[in-house]
N, C-alpha and C. Protein backbone atom coordinates (compact mmCIF):
# COMPACT_ATOMS: atom_id res chain seq x y z
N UNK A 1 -59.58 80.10 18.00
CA UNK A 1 -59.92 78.85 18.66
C UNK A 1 -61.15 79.06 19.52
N UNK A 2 -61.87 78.16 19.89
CA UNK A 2 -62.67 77.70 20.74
C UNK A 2 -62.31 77.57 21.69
N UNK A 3 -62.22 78.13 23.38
CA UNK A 3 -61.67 77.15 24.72
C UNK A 3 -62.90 76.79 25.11
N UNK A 4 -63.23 75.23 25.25
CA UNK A 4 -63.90 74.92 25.93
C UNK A 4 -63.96 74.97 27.41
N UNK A 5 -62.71 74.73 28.18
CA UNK A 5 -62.43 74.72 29.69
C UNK A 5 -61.03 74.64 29.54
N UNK A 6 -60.65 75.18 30.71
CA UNK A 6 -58.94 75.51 31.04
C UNK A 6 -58.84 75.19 32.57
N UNK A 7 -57.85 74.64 32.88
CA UNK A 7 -57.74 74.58 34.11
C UNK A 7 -56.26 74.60 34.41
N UNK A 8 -55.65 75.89 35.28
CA UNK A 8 -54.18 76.09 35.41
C UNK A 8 -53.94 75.44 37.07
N UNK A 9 -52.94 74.69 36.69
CA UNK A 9 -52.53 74.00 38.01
C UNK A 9 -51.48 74.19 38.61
N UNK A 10 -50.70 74.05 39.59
CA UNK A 10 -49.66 74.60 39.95
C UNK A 10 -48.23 74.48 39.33
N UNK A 11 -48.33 73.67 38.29
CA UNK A 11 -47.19 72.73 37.33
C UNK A 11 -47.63 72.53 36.26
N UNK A 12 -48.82 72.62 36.03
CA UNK A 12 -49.05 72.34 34.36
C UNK A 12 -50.55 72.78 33.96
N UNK A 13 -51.03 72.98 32.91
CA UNK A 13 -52.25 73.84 32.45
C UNK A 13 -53.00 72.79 31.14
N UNK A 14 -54.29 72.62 31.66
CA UNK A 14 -54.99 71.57 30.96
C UNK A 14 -56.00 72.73 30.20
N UNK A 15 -55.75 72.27 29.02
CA UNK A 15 -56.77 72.98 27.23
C UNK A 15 -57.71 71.81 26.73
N UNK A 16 -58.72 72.36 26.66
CA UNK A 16 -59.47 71.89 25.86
C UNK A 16 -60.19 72.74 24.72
N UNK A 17 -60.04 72.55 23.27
CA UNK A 17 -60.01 73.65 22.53
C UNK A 17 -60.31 72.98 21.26
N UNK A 18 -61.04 74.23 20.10
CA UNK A 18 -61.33 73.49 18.83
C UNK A 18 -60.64 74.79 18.30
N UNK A 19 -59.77 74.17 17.26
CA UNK A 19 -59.06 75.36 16.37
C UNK A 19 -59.80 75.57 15.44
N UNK A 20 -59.61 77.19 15.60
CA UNK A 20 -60.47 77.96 14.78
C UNK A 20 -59.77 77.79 12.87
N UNK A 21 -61.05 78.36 11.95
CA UNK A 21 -60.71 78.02 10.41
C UNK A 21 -59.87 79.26 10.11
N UNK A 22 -58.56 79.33 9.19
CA UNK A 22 -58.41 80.44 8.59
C UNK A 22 -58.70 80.19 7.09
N UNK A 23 -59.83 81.01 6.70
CA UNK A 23 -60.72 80.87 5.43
C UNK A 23 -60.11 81.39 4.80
N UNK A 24 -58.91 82.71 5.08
CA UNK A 24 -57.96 83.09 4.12
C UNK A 24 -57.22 82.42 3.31
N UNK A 25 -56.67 81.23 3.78
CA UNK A 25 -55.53 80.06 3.79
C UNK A 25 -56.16 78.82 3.87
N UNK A 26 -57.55 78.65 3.72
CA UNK A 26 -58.56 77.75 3.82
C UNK A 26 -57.54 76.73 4.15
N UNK A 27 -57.53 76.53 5.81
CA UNK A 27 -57.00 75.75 6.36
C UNK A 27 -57.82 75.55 8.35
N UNK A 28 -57.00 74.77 8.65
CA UNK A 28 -57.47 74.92 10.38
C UNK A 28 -55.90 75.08 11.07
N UNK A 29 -56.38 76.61 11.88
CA UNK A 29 -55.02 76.35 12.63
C UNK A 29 -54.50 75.30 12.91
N UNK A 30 -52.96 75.18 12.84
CA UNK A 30 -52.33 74.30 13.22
C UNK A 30 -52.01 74.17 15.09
N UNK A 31 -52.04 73.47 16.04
CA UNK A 31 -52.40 73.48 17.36
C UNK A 31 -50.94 73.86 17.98
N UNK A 32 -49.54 73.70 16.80
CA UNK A 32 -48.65 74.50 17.62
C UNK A 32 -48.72 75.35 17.47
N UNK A 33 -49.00 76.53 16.71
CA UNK A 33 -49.40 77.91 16.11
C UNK A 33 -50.38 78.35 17.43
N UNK A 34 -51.29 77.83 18.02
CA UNK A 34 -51.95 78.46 19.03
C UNK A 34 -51.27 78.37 20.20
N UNK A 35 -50.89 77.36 20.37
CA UNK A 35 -49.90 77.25 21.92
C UNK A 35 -48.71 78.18 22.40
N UNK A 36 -47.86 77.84 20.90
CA UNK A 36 -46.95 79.06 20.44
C UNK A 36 -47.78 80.18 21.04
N UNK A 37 -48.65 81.00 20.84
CA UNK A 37 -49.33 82.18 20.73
C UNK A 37 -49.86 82.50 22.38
N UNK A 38 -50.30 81.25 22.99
CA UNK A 38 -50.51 81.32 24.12
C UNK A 38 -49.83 81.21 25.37
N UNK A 39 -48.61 80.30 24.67
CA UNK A 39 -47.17 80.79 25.63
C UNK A 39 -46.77 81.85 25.72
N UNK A 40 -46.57 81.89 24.54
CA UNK A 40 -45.78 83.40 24.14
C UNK A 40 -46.26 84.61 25.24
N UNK A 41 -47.67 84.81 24.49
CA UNK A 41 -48.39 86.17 25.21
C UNK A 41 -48.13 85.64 26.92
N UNK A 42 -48.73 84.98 27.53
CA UNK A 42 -48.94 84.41 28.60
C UNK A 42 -47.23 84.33 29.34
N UNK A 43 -46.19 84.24 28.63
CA UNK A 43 -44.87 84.08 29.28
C UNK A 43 -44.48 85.61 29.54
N UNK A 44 -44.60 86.44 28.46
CA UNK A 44 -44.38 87.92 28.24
C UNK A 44 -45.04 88.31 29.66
N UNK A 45 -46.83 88.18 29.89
CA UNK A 45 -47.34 88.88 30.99
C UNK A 45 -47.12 88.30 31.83
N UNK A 46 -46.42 86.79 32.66
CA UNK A 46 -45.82 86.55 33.87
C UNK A 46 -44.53 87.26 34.13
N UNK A 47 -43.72 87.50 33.14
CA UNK A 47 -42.53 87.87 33.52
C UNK A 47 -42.77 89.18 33.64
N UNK A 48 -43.37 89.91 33.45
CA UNK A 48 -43.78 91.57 33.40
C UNK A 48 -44.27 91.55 34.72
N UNK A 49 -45.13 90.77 35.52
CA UNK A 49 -45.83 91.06 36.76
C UNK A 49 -44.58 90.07 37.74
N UNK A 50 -43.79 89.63 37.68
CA UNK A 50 -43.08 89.42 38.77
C UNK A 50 -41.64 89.74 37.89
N UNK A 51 -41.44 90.78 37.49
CA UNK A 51 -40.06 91.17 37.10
C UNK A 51 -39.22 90.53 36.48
N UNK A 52 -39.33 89.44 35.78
CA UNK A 52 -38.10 88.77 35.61
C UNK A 52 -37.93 88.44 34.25
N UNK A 53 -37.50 87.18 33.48
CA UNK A 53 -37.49 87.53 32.10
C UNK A 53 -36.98 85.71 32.00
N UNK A 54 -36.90 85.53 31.13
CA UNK A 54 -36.75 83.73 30.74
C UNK A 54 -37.67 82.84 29.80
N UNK A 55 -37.50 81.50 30.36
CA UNK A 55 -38.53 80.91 29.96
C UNK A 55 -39.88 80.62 30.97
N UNK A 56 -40.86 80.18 31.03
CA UNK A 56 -42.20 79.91 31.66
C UNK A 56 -42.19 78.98 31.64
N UNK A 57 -42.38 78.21 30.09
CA UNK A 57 -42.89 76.86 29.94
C UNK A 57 -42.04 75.92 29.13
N UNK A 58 -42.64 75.17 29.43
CA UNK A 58 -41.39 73.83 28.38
C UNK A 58 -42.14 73.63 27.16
N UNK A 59 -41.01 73.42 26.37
CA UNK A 59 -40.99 73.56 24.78
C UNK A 59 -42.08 72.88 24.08
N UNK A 60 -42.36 71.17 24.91
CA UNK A 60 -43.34 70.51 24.80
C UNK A 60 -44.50 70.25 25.50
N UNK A 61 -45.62 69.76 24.16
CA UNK A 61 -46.96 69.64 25.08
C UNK A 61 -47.72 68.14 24.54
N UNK A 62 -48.68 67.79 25.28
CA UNK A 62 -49.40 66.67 24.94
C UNK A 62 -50.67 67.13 24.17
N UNK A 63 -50.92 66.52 23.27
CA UNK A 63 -52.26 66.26 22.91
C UNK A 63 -53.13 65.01 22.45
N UNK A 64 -54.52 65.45 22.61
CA UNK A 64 -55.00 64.19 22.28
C UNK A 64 -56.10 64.50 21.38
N UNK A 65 -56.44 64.01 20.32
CA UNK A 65 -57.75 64.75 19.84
C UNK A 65 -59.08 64.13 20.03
N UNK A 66 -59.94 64.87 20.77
CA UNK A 66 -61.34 64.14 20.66
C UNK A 66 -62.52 64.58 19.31
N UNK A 67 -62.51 63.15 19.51
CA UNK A 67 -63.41 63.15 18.21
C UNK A 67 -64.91 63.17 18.36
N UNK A 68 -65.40 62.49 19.58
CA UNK A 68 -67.30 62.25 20.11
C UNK A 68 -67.47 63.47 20.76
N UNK A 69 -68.76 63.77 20.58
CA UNK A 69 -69.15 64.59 21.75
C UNK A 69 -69.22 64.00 22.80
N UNK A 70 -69.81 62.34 23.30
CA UNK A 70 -69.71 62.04 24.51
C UNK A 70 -68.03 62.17 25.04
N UNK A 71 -67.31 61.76 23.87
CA UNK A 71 -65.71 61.80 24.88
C UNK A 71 -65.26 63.10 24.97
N UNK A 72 -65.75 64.48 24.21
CA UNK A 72 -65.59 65.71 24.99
C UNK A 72 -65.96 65.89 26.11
N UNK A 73 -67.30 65.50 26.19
CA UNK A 73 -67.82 66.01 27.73
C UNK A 73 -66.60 65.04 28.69
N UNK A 74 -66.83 63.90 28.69
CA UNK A 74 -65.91 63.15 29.32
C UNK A 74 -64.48 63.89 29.59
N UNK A 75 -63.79 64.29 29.13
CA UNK A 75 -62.31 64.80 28.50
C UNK A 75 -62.76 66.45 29.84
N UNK A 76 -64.15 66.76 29.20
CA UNK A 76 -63.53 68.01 30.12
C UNK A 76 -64.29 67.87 31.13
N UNK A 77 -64.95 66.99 31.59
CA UNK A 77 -64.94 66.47 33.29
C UNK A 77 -64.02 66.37 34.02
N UNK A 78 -63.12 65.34 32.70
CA UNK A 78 -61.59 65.53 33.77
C UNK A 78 -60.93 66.11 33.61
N UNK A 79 -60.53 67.01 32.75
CA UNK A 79 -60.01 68.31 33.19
C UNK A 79 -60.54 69.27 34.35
N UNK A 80 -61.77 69.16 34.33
CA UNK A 80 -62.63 70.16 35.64
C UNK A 80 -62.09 69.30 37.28
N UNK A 81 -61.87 67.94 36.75
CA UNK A 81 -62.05 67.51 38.55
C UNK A 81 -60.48 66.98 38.44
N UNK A 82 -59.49 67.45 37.45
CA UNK A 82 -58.30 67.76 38.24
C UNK A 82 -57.68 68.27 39.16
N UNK A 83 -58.17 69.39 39.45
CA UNK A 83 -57.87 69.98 41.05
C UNK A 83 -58.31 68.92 42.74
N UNK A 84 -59.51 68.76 42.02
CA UNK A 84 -59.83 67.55 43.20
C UNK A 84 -59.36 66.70 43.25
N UNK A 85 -58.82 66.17 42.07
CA UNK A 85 -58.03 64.82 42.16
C UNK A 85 -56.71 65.37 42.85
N UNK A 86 -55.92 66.09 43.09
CA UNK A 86 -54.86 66.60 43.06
C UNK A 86 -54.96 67.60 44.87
N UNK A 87 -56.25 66.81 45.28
CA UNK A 87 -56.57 67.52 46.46
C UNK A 87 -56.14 68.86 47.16
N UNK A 88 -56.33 69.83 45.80
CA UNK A 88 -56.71 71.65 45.58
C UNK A 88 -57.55 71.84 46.29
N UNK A 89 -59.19 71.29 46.38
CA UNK A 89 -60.06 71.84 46.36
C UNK A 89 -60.62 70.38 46.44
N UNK A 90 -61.84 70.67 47.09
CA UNK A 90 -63.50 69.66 47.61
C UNK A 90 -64.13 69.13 46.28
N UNK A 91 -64.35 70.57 45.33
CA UNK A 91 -65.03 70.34 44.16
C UNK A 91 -64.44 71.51 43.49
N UNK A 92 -64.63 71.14 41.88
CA UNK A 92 -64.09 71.56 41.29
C UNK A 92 -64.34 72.74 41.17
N UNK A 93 -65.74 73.27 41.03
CA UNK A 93 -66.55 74.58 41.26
C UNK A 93 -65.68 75.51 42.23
N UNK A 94 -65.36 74.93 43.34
CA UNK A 94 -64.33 75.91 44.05
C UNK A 94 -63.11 76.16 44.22
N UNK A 95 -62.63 75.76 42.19
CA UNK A 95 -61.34 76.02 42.23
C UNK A 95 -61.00 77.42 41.72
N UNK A 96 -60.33 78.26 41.79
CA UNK A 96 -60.38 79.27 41.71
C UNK A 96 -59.72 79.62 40.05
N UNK A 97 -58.63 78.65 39.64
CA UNK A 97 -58.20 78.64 38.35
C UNK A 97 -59.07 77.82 37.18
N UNK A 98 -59.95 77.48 37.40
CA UNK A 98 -60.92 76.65 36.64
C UNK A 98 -61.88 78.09 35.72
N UNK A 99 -61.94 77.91 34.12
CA UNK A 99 -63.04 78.47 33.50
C UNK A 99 -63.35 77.83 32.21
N UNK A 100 -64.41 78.11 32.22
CA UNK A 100 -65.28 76.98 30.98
C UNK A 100 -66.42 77.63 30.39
N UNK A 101 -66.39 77.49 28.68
CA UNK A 101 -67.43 78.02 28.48
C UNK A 101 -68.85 77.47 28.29
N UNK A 102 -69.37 78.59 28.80
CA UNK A 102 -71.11 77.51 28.64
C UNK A 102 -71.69 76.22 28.14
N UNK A 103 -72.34 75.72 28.26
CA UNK A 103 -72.81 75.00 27.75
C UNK A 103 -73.96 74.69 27.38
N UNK A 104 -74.54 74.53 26.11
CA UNK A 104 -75.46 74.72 25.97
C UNK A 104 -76.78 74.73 27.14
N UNK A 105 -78.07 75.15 26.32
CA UNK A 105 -78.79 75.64 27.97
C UNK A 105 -78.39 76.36 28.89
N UNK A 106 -77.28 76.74 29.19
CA UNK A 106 -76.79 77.09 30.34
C UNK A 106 -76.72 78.89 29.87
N UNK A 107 -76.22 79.90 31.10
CA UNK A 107 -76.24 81.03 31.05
C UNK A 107 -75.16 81.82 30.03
N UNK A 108 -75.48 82.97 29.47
CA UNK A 108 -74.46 83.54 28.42
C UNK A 108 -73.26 83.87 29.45
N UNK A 109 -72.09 83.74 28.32
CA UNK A 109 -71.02 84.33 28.78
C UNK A 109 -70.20 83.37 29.73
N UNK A 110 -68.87 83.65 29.79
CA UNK A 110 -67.80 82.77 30.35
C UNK A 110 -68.29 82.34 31.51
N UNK A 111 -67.80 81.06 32.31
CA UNK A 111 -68.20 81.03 33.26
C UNK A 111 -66.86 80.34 33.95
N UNK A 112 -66.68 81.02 35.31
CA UNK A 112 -65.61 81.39 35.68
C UNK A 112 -65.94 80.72 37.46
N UNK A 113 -65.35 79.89 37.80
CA UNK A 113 -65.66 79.41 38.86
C UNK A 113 -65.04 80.27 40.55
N UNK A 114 -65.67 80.13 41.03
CA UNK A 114 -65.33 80.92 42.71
C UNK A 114 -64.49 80.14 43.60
N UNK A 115 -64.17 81.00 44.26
CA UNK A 115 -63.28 80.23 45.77
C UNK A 115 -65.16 79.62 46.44
């Protein structure tokens, strides 16, 4: 997959993402197949760093698919200024769980926002 921007909140975790091709199976991942994959791993390493063992997350998730590039950018604006809405943080830039990848023009490599 692609992550465009992620933003983990204290109750729930906003994706924005393009599933990657498997040319083997000339197909496109299927989007529970990644979630699956990202719970999974992601439930394994919470319960390992605070000891415990269970579930993490709930079984279900929302999606929506964007189809424009203008309603991507849109889509992950608001994912970025969820924390502000949710009065985390001033701006979104200084949320500390916020990362997004570049955008065009912009500098190589993840970009990962600061306190």
């Amino acid at each position: 997959m692609h992550l465009h921007v992620a933003v983990v909140m204290p109750d729930h975790v906003h994706l924005i993402l393009t599933p990657a091709v498997d040319y083997d199976r000339r197909r496109v991942y299927p989007l529970s197949e990644i979630l699956w994959a990202i719970k999974s791993a992601s439930s394994h390493r919470i319960n390992k760093l605070l000891g415990c063992s269970g579930a993490v997350w709930q079984a279900e998730y929302f999606d929506t698919a964007i189809r424009r590039s203008e309603s991507l950018d849109q889509k992950m604006e608001y994912v970025r200024q969820n924390p502000v809405r949710a009065g985390l943080v001033t701006s979104a830039e200084r949320y500390e769980w916020l990362w997004e990848s570049p955008r065009p023009g912009a500098a190589a490599g993840p970009q990962i926002s600061g306190k």
